[in-house]
Protein backbone atom coordinates (compact mmCIF):
# COMPACT_ATOMS: atom_id res chain seq x y z
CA UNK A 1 -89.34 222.60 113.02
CA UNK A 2 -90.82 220.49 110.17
CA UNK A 3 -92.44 223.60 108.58
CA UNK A 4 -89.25 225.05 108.46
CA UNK A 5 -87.57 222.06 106.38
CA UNK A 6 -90.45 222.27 104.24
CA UNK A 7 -90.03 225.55 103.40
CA UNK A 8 -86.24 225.32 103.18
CA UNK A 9 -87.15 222.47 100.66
CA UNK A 10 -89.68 224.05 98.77
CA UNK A 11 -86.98 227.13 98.20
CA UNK A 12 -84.16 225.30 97.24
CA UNK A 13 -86.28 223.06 94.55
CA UNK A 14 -87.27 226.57 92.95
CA UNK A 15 -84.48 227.46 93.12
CA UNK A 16 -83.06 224.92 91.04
CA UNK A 17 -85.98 224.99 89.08
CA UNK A 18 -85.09 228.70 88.19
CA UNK A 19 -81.12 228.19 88.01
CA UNK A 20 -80.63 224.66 87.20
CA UNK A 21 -78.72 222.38 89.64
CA UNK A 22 -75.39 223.58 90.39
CA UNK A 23 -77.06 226.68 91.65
CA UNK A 24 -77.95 224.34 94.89
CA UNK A 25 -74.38 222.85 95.22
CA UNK A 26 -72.11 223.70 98.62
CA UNK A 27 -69.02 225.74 96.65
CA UNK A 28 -67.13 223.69 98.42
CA UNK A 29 -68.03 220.55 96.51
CA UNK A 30 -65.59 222.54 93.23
CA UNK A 31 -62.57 223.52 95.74
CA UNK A 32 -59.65 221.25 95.80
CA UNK A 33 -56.23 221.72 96.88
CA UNK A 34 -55.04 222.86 93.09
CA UNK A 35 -57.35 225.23 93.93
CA UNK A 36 -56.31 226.55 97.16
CA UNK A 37 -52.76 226.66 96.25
CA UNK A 38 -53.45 228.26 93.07
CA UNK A 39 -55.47 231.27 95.30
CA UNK A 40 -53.11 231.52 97.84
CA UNK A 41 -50.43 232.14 95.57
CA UNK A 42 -52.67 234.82 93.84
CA UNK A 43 -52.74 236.46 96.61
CA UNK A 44 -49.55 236.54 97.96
CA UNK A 45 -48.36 237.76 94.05
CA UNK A 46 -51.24 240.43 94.85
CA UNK A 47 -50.19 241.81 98.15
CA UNK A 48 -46.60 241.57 97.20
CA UNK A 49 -47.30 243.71 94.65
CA UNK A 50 -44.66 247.26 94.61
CA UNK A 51 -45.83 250.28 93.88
CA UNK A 52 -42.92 250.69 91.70
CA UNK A 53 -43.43 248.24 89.84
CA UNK A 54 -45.42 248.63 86.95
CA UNK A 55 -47.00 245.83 85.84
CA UNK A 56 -47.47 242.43 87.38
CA UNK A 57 -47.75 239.77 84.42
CA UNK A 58 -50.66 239.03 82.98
CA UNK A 59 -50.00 235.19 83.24
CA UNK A 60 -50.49 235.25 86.88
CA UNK A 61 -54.44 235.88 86.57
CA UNK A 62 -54.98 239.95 86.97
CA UNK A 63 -53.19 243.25 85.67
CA UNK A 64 -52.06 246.02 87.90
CA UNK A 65 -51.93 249.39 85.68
CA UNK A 66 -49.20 251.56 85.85
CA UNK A 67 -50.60 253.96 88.47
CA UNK A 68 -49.68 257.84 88.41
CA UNK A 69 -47.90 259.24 91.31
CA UNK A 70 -49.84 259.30 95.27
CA UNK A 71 -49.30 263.19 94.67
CA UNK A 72 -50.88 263.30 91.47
CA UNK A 73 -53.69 260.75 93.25
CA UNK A 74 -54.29 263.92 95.88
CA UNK A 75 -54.19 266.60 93.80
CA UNK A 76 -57.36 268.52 94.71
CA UNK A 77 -56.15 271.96 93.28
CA UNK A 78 -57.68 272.10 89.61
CA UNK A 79 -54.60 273.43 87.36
CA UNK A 80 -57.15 275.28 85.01
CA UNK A 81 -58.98 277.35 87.12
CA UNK A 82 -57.14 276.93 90.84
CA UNK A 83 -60.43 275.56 92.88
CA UNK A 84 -59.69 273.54 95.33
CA UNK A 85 -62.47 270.88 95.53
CA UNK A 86 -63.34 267.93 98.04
CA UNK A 87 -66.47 266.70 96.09
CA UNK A 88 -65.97 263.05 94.63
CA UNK A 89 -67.60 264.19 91.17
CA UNK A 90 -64.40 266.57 91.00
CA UNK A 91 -61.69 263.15 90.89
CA UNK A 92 -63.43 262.00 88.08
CA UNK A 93 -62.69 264.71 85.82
CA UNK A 94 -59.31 265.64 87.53
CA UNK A 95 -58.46 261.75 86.64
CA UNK A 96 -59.61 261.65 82.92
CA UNK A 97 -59.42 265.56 81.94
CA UNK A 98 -57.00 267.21 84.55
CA UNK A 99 -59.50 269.38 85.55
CA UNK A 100 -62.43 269.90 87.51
CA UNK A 101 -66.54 269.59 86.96
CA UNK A 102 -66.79 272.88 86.58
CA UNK A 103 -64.05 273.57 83.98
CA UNK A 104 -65.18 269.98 81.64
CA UNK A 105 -68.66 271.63 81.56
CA UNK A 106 -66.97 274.80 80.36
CA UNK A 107 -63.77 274.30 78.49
CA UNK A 108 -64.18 269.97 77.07
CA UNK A 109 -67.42 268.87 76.91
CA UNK A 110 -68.12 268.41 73.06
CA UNK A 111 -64.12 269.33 72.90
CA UNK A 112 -62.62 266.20 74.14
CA UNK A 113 -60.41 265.81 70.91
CA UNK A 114 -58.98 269.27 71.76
CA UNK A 115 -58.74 268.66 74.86
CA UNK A 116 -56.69 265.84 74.34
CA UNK A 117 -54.73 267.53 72.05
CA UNK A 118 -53.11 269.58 74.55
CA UNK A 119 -55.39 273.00 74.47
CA UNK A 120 -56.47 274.78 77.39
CA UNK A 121 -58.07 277.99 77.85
CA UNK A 122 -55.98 281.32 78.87
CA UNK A 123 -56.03 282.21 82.16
């Protein structure tokens, strides 16, 4: 048991040595009821939050985006070249380019301006 305390010891003073000492505190020593109300309103504001709303103000601590409709969220057809696609690597590029891996290799990489522009190839 006392070799155990030792080497609890002996971890938490490098520890500190390495991190300084608040590194060692209990996180509970910094929490006070400002605190806790403070959170707990956060996070009833959060989980309130509408997804017709817009934006939740930037006062209250965090920013919720204006988020594009759940259909456009699920779209997995690609509207340039029609492949439907499951892979993750796909909702990246549907997300930022509207279309899929395949298509930003072909049609926007190095044409991103263009792209953004509004061109897309013919079909």
């Amino acid at each position: 048991m006392s070799k155990d305390i030792e080497y609890i010891a002996k971890i938490e003073k490098a520890v500190k040595e390495k991190y300084g000492e608040e590194a060692i505190q209990n996180p509970k020593k910094y929490w006070d009821k400002d605190k806790e109300a403070n959170y707990l309103k956060q996070i009833k504001l959060f989980y309130s939050y509408d997804k017709k709303d817009k934006k939740v103000s930037q006062n209250e601590g965090f920013i919720i985006k204006e988020s594009k409709k759940q259909e456009d969220l699920n779209q997995r057809e690609c509207p340039v070249c029609g492949l439907y696609s499951l892979l993750s690597k796909d909702d990246v590029y549907m997300t930022k380019f509207e279309c899929c891996f395949e298509c930003y290799i072909n049609f926007v990489e190095d044409r991103e301006d263009r792209w953004k522009n509004g061109w897309r190839p013919k079909k």
